[in-house]
PDB file of N, CA and C in Angstrom:
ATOM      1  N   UNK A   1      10.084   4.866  22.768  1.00  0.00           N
ATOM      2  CA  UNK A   1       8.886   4.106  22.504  1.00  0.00           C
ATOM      3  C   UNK A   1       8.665   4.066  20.985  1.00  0.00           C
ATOM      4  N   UNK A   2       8.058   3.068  20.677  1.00  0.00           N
ATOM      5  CA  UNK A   2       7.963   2.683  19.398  1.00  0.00           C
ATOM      6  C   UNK A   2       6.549   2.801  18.728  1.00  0.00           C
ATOM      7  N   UNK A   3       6.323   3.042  17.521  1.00  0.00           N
ATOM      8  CA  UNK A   3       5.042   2.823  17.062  1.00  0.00           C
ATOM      9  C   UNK A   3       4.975   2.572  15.480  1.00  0.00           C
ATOM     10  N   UNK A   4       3.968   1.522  15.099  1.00  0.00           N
ATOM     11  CA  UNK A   4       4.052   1.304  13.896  1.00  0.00           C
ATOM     12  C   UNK A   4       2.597   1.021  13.356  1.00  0.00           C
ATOM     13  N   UNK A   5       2.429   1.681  12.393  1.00  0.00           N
ATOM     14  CA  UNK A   5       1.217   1.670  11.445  1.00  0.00           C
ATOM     15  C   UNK A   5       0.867   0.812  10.504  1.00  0.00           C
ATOM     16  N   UNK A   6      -0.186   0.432   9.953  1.00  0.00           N
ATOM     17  CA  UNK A   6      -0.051  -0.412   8.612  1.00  0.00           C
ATOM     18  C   UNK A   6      -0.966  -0.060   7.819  1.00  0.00           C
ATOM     19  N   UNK A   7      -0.974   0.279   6.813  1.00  0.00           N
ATOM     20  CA  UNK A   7      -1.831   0.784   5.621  1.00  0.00           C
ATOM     21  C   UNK A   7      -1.956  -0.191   4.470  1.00  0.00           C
ATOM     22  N   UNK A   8      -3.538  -0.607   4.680  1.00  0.00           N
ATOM     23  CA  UNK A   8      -3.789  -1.867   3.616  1.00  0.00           C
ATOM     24  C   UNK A   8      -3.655  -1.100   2.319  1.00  0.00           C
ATOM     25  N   UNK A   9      -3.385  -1.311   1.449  1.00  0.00           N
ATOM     26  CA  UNK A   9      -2.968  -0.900  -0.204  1.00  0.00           C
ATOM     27  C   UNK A   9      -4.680  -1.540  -0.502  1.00  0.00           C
ATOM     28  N   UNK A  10      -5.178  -0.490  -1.736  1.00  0.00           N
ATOM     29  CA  UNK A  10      -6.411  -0.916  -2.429  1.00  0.00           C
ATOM     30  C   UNK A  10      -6.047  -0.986  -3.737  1.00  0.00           C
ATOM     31  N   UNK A  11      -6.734  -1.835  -4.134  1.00  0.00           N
ATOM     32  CA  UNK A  11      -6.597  -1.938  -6.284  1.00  0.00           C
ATOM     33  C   UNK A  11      -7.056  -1.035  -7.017  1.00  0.00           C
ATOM     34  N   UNK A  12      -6.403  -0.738  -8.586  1.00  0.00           N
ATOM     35  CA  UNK A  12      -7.370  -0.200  -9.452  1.00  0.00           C
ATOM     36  C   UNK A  12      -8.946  -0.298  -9.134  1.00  0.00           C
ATOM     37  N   UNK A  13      -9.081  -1.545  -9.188  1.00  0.00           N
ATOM     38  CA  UNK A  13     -10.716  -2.517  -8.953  1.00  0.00           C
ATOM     39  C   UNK A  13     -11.438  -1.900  -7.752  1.00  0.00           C
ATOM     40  N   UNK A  14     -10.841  -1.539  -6.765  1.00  0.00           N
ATOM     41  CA  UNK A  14     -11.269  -1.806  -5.475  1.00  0.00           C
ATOM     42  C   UNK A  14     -11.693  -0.029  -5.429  1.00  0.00           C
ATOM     43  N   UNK A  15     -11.184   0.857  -6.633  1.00  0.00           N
ATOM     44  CA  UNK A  15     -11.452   2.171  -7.227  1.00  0.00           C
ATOM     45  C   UNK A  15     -12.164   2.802  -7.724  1.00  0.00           C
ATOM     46  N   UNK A  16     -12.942   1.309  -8.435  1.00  0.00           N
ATOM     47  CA  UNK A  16     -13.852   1.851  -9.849  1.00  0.00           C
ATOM     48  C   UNK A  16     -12.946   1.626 -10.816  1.00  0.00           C
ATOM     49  N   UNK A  17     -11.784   1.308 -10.921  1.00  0.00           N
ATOM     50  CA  UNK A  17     -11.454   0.914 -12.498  1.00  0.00           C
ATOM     51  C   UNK A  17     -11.541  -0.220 -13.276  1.00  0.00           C
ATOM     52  N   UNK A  18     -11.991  -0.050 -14.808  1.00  0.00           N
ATOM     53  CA  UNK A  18     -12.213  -1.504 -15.412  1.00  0.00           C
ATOM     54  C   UNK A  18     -10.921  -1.529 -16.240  1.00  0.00           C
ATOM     55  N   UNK A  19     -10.205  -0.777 -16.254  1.00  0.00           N
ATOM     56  CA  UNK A  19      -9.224  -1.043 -16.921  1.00  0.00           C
ATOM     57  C   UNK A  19      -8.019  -0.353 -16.787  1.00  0.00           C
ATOM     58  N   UNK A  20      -6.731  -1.108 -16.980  1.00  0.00           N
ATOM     59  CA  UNK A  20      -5.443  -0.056 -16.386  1.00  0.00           C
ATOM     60  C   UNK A  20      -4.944  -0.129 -17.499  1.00  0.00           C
ATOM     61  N   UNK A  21      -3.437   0.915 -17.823  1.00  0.00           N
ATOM     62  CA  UNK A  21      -2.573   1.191 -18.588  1.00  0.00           C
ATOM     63  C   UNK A  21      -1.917  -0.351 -18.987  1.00  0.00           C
ATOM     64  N   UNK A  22      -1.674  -1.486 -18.336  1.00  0.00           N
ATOM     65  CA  UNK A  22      -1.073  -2.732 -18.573  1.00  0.00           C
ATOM     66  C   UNK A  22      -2.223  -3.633 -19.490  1.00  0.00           C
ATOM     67  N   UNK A  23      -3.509  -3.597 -19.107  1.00  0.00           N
ATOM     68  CA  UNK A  23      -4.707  -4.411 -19.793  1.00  0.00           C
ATOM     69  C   UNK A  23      -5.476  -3.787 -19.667  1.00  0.00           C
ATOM     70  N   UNK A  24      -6.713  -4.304 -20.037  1.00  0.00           N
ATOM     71  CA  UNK A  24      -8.221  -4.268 -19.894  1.00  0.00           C
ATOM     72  C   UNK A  24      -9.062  -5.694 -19.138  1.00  0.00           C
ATOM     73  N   UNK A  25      -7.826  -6.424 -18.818  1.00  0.00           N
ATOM     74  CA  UNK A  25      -7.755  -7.658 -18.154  1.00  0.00           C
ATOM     75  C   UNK A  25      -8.245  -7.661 -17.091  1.00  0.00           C
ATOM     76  N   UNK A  26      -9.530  -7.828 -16.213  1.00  0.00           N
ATOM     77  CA  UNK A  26      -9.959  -7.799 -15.091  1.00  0.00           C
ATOM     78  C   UNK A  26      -8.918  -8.346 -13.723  1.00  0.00           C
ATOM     79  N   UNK A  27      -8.409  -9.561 -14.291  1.00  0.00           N
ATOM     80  CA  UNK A  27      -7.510 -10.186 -13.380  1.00  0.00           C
ATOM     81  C   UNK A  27      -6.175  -9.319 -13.232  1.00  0.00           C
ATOM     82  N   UNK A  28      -6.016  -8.723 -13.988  1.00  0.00           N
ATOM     83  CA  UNK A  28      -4.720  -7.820 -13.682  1.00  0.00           C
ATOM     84  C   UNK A  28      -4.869  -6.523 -12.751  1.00  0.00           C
ATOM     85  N   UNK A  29      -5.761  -5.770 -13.340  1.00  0.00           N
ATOM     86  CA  UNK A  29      -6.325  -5.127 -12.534  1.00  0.00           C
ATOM     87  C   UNK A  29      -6.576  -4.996 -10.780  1.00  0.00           C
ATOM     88  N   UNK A  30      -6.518  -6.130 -10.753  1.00  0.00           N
ATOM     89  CA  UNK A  30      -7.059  -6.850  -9.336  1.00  0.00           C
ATOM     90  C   UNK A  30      -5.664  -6.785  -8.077  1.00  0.00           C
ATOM     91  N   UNK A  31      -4.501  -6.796  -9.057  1.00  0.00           N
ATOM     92  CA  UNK A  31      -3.083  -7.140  -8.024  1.00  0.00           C
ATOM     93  C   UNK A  31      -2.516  -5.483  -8.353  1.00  0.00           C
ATOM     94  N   UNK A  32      -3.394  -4.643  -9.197  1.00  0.00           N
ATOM     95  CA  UNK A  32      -2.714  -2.961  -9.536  1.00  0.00           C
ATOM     96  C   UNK A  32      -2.879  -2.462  -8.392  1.00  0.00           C
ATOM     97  N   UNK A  33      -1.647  -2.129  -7.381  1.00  0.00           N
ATOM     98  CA  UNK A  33      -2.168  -1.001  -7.037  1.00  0.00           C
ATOM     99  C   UNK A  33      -1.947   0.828  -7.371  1.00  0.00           C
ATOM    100  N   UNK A  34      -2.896   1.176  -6.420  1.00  0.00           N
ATOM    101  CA  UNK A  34      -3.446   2.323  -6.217  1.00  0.00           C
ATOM    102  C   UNK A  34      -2.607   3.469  -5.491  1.00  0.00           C
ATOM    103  N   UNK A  35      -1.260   3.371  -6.700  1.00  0.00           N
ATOM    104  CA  UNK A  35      -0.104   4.169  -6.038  1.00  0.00           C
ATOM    105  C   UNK A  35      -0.671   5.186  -5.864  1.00  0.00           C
ATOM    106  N   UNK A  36      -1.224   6.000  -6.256  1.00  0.00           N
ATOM    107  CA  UNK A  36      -1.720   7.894  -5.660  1.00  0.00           C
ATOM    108  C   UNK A  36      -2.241   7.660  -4.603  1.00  0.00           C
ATOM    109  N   UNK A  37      -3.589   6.938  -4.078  1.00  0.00           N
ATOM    110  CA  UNK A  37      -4.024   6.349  -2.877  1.00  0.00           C
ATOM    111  C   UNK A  37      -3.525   6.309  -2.077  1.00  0.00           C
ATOM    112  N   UNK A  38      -1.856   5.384  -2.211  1.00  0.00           N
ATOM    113  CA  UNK A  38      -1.227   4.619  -0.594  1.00  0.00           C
ATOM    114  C   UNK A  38      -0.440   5.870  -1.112  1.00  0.00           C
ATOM    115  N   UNK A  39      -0.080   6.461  -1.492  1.00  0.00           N
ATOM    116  CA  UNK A  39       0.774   7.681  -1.339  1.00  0.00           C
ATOM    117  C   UNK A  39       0.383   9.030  -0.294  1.00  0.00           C
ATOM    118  N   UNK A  40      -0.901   9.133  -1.003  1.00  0.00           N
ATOM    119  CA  UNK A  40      -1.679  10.367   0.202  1.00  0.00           C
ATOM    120  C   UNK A  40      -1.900   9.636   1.791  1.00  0.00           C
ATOM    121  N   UNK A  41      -2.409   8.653   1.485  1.00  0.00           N
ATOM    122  CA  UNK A  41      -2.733   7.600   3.241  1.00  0.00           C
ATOM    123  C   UNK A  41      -1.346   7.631   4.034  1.00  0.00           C
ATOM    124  N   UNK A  42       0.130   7.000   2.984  1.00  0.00           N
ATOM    125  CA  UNK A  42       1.509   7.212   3.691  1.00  0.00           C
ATOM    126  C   UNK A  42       1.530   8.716   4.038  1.00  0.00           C
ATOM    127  N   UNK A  43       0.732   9.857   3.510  1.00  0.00           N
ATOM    128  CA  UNK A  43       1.438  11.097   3.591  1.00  0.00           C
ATOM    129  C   UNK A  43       0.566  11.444   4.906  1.00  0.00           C
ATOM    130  N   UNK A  44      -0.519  11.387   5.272  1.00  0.00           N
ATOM    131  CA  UNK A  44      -1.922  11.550   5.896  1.00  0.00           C
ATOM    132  C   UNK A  44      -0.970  10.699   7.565  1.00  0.00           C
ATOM    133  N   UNK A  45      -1.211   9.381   6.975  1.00  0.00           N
ATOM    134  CA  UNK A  45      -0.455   8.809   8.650  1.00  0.00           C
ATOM    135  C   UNK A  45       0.933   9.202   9.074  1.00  0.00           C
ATOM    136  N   UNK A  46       1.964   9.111   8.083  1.00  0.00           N
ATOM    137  CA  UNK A  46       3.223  10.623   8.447  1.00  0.00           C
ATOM    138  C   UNK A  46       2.985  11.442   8.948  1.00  0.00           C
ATOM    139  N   UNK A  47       2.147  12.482   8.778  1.00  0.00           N
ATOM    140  CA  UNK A  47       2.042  13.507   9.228  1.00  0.00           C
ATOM    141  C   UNK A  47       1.100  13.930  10.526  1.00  0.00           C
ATOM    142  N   UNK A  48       0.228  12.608  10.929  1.00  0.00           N
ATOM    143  CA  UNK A  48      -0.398  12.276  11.942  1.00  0.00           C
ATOM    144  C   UNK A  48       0.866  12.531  13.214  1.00  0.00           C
ATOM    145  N   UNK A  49       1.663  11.009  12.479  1.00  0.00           N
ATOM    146  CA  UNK A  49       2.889  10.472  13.615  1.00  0.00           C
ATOM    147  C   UNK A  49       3.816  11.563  14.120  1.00  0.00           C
ATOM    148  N   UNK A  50       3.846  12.360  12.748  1.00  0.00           N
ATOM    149  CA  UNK A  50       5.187  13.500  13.634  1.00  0.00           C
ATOM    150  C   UNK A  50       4.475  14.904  14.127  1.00  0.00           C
ATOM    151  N   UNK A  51       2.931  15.016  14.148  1.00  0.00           N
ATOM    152  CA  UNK A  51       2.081  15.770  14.557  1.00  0.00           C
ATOM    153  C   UNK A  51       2.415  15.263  16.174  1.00  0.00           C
ATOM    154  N   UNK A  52       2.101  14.045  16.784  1.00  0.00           N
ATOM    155  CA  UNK A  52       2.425  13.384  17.664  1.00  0.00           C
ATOM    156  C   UNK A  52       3.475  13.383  18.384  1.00  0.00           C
ATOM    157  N   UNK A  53       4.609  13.770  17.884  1.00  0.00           N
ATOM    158  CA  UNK A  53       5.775  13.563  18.591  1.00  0.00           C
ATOM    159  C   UNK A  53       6.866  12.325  18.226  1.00  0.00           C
ATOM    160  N   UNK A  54       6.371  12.168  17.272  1.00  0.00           N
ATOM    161  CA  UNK A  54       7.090  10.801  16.636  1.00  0.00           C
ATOM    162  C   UNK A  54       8.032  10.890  15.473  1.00  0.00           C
ATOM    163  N   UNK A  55       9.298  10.462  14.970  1.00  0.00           N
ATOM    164  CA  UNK A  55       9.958  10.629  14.199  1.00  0.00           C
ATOM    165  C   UNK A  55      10.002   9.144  12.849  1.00  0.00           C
ATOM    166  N   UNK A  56       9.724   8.962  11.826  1.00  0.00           N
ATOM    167  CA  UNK A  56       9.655   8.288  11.080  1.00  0.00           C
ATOM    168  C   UNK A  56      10.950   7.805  11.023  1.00  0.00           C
ATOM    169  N   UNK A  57      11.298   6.550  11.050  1.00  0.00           N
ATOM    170  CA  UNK A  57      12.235   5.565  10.850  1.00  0.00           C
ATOM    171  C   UNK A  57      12.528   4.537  10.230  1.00  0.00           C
ATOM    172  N   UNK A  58      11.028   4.091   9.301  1.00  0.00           N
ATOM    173  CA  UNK A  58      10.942   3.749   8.329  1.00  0.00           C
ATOM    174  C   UNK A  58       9.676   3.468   7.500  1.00  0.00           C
ATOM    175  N   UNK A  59       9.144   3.225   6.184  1.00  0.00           N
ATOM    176  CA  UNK A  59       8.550   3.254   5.518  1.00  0.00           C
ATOM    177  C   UNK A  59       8.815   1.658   4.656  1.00  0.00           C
ATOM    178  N   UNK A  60       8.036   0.404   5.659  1.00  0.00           N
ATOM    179  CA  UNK A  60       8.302  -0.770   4.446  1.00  0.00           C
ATOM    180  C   UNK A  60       7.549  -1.428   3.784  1.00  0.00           C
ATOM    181  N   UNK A  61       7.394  -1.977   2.614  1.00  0.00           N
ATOM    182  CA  UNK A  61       6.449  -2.464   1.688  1.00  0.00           C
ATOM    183  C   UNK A  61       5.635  -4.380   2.238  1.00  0.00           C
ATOM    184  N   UNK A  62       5.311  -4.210   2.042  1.00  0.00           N
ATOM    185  CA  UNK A  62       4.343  -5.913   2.184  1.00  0.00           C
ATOM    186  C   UNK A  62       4.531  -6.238   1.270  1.00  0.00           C
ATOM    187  N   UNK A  63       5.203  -7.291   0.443  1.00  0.00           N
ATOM    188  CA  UNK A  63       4.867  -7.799  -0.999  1.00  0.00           C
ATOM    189  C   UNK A  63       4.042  -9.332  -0.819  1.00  0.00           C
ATOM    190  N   UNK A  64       3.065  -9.514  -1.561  1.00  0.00           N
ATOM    191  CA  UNK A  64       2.335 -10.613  -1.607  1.00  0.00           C
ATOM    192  C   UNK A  64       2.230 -11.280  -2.806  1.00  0.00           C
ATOM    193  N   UNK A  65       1.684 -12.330  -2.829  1.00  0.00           N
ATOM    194  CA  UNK A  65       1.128 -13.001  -4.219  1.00  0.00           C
ATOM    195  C   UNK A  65       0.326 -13.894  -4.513  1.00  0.00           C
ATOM    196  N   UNK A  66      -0.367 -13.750  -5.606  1.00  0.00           N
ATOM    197  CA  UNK A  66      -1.484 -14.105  -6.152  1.00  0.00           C
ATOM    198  C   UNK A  66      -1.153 -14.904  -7.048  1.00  0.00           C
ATOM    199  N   UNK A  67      -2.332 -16.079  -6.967  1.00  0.00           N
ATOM    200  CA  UNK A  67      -1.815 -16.990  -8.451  1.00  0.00           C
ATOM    201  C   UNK A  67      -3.264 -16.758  -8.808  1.00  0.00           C
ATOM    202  N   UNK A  68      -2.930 -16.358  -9.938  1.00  0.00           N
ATOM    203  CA  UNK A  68      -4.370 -16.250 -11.075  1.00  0.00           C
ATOM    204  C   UNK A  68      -4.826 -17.133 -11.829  1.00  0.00           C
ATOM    205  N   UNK A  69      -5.660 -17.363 -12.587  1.00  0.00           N
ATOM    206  CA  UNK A  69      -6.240 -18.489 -13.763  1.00  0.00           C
ATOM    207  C   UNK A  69      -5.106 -18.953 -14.590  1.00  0.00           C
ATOM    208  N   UNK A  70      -4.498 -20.289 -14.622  1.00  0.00           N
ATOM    209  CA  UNK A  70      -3.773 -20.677 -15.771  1.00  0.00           C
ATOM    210  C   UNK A  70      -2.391 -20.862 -14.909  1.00  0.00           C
ATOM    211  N   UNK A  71      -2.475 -20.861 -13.918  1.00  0.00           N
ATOM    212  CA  UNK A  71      -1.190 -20.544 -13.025  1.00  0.00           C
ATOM    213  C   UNK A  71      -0.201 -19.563 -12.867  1.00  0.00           C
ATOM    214  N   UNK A  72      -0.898 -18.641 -13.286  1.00  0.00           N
ATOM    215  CA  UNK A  72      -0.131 -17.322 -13.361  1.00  0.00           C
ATOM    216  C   UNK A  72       0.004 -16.976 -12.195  1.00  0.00           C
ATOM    217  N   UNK A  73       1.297 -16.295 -11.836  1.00  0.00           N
ATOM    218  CA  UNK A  73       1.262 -15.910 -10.447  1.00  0.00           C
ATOM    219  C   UNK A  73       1.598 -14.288 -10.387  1.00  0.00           C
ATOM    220  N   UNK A  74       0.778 -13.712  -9.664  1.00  0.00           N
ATOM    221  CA  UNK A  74       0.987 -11.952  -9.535  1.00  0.00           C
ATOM    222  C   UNK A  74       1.204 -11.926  -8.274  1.00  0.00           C
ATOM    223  N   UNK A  75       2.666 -10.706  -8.326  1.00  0.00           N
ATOM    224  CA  UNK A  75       3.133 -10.435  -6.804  1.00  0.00           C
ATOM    225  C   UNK A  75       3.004  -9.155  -6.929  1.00  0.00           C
ATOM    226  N   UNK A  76       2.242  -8.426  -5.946  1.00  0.00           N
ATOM    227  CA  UNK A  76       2.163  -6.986  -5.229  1.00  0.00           C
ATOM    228  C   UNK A  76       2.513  -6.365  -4.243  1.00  0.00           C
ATOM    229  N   UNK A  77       2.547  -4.868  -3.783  1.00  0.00           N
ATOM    230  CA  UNK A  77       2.357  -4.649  -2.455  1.00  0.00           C
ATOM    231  C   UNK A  77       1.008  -4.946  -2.328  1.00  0.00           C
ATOM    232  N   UNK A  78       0.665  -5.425  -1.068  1.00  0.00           N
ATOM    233  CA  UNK A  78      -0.651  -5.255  -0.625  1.00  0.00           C
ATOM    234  C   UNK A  78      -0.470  -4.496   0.670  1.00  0.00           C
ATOM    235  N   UNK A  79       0.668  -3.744   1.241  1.00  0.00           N
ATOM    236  CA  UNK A  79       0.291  -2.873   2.388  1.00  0.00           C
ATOM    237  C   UNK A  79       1.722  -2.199   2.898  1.00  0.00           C
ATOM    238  N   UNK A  80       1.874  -1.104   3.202  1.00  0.00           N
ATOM    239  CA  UNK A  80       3.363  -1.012   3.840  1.00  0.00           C
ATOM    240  C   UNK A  80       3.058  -0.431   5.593  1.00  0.00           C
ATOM    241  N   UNK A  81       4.294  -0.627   5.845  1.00  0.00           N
ATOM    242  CA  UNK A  81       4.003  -0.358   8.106  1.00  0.00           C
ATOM    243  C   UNK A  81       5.526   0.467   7.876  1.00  0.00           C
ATOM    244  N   UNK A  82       4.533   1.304   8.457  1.00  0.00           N
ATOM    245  CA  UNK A  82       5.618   2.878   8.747  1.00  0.00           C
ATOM    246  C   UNK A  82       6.163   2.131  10.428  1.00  0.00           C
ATOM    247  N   UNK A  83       7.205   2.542  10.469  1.00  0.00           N
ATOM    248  CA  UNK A  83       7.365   2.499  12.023  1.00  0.00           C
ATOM    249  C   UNK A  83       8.241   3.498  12.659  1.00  0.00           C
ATOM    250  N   UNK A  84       7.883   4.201  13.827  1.00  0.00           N
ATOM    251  CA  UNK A  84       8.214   5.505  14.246  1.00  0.00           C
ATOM    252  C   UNK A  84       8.669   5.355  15.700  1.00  0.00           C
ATOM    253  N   UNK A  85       9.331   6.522  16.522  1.00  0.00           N
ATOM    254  CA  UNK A  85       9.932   6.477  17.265  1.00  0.00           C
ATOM    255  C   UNK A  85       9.433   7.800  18.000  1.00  0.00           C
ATOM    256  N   UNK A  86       9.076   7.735  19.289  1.00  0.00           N
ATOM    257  CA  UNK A  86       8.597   8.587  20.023  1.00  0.00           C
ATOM    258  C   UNK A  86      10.011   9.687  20.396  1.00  0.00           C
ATOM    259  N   UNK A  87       9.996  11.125  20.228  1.00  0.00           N
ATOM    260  CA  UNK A  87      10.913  11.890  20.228  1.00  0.00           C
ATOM    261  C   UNK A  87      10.400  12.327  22.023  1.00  0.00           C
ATOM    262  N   UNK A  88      11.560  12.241  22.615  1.00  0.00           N
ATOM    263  CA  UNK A  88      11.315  13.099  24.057  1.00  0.00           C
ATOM    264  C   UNK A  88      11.891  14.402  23.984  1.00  0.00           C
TER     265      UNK A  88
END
């Protein structure tokens, strides 16, 4: 049996931050994510799944994109889906 999770990714912005290491650019900000965040949430629902009986089989990214002011276009993760395998 199969099971798979999905963990929405949040922004700098979506944090409290007005500004990241790349700008002070609000719009940039906006497509940053919040690698420490989806790191503990991937570590938190991992450890749910194999609490469960489940063996991790993979860990994959969502990439999306944004076109910003001026036609700029920003591509992110916006979410990754673990998907696991029920151990008998």
């Amino acid at each position: 049996m199969l099971k798979t999770v999905h963990i929405k990714t949040v922004s700098l912005e979506d944090n409290g931050a007005s500004a990241s290491w790349l700008s002070n650019n609000k719009a940039n900000i906006k497509t940053i994510v919040d690698g420490e965040a989806l790191a503990k949430e991937i570590e938190k629902q991992g450890n749910l799944l194999i609490k469960d009986g489940y063996q991790i089989l993979s860990i994959l990214p969502i990439t999306s994109q944004k076109i910003e002011s001026h036609s700029l276009n920003a591509t992110f993760t916006s979410g990754v889906i673990i998907t696991a395998a029920k151990i008998n």
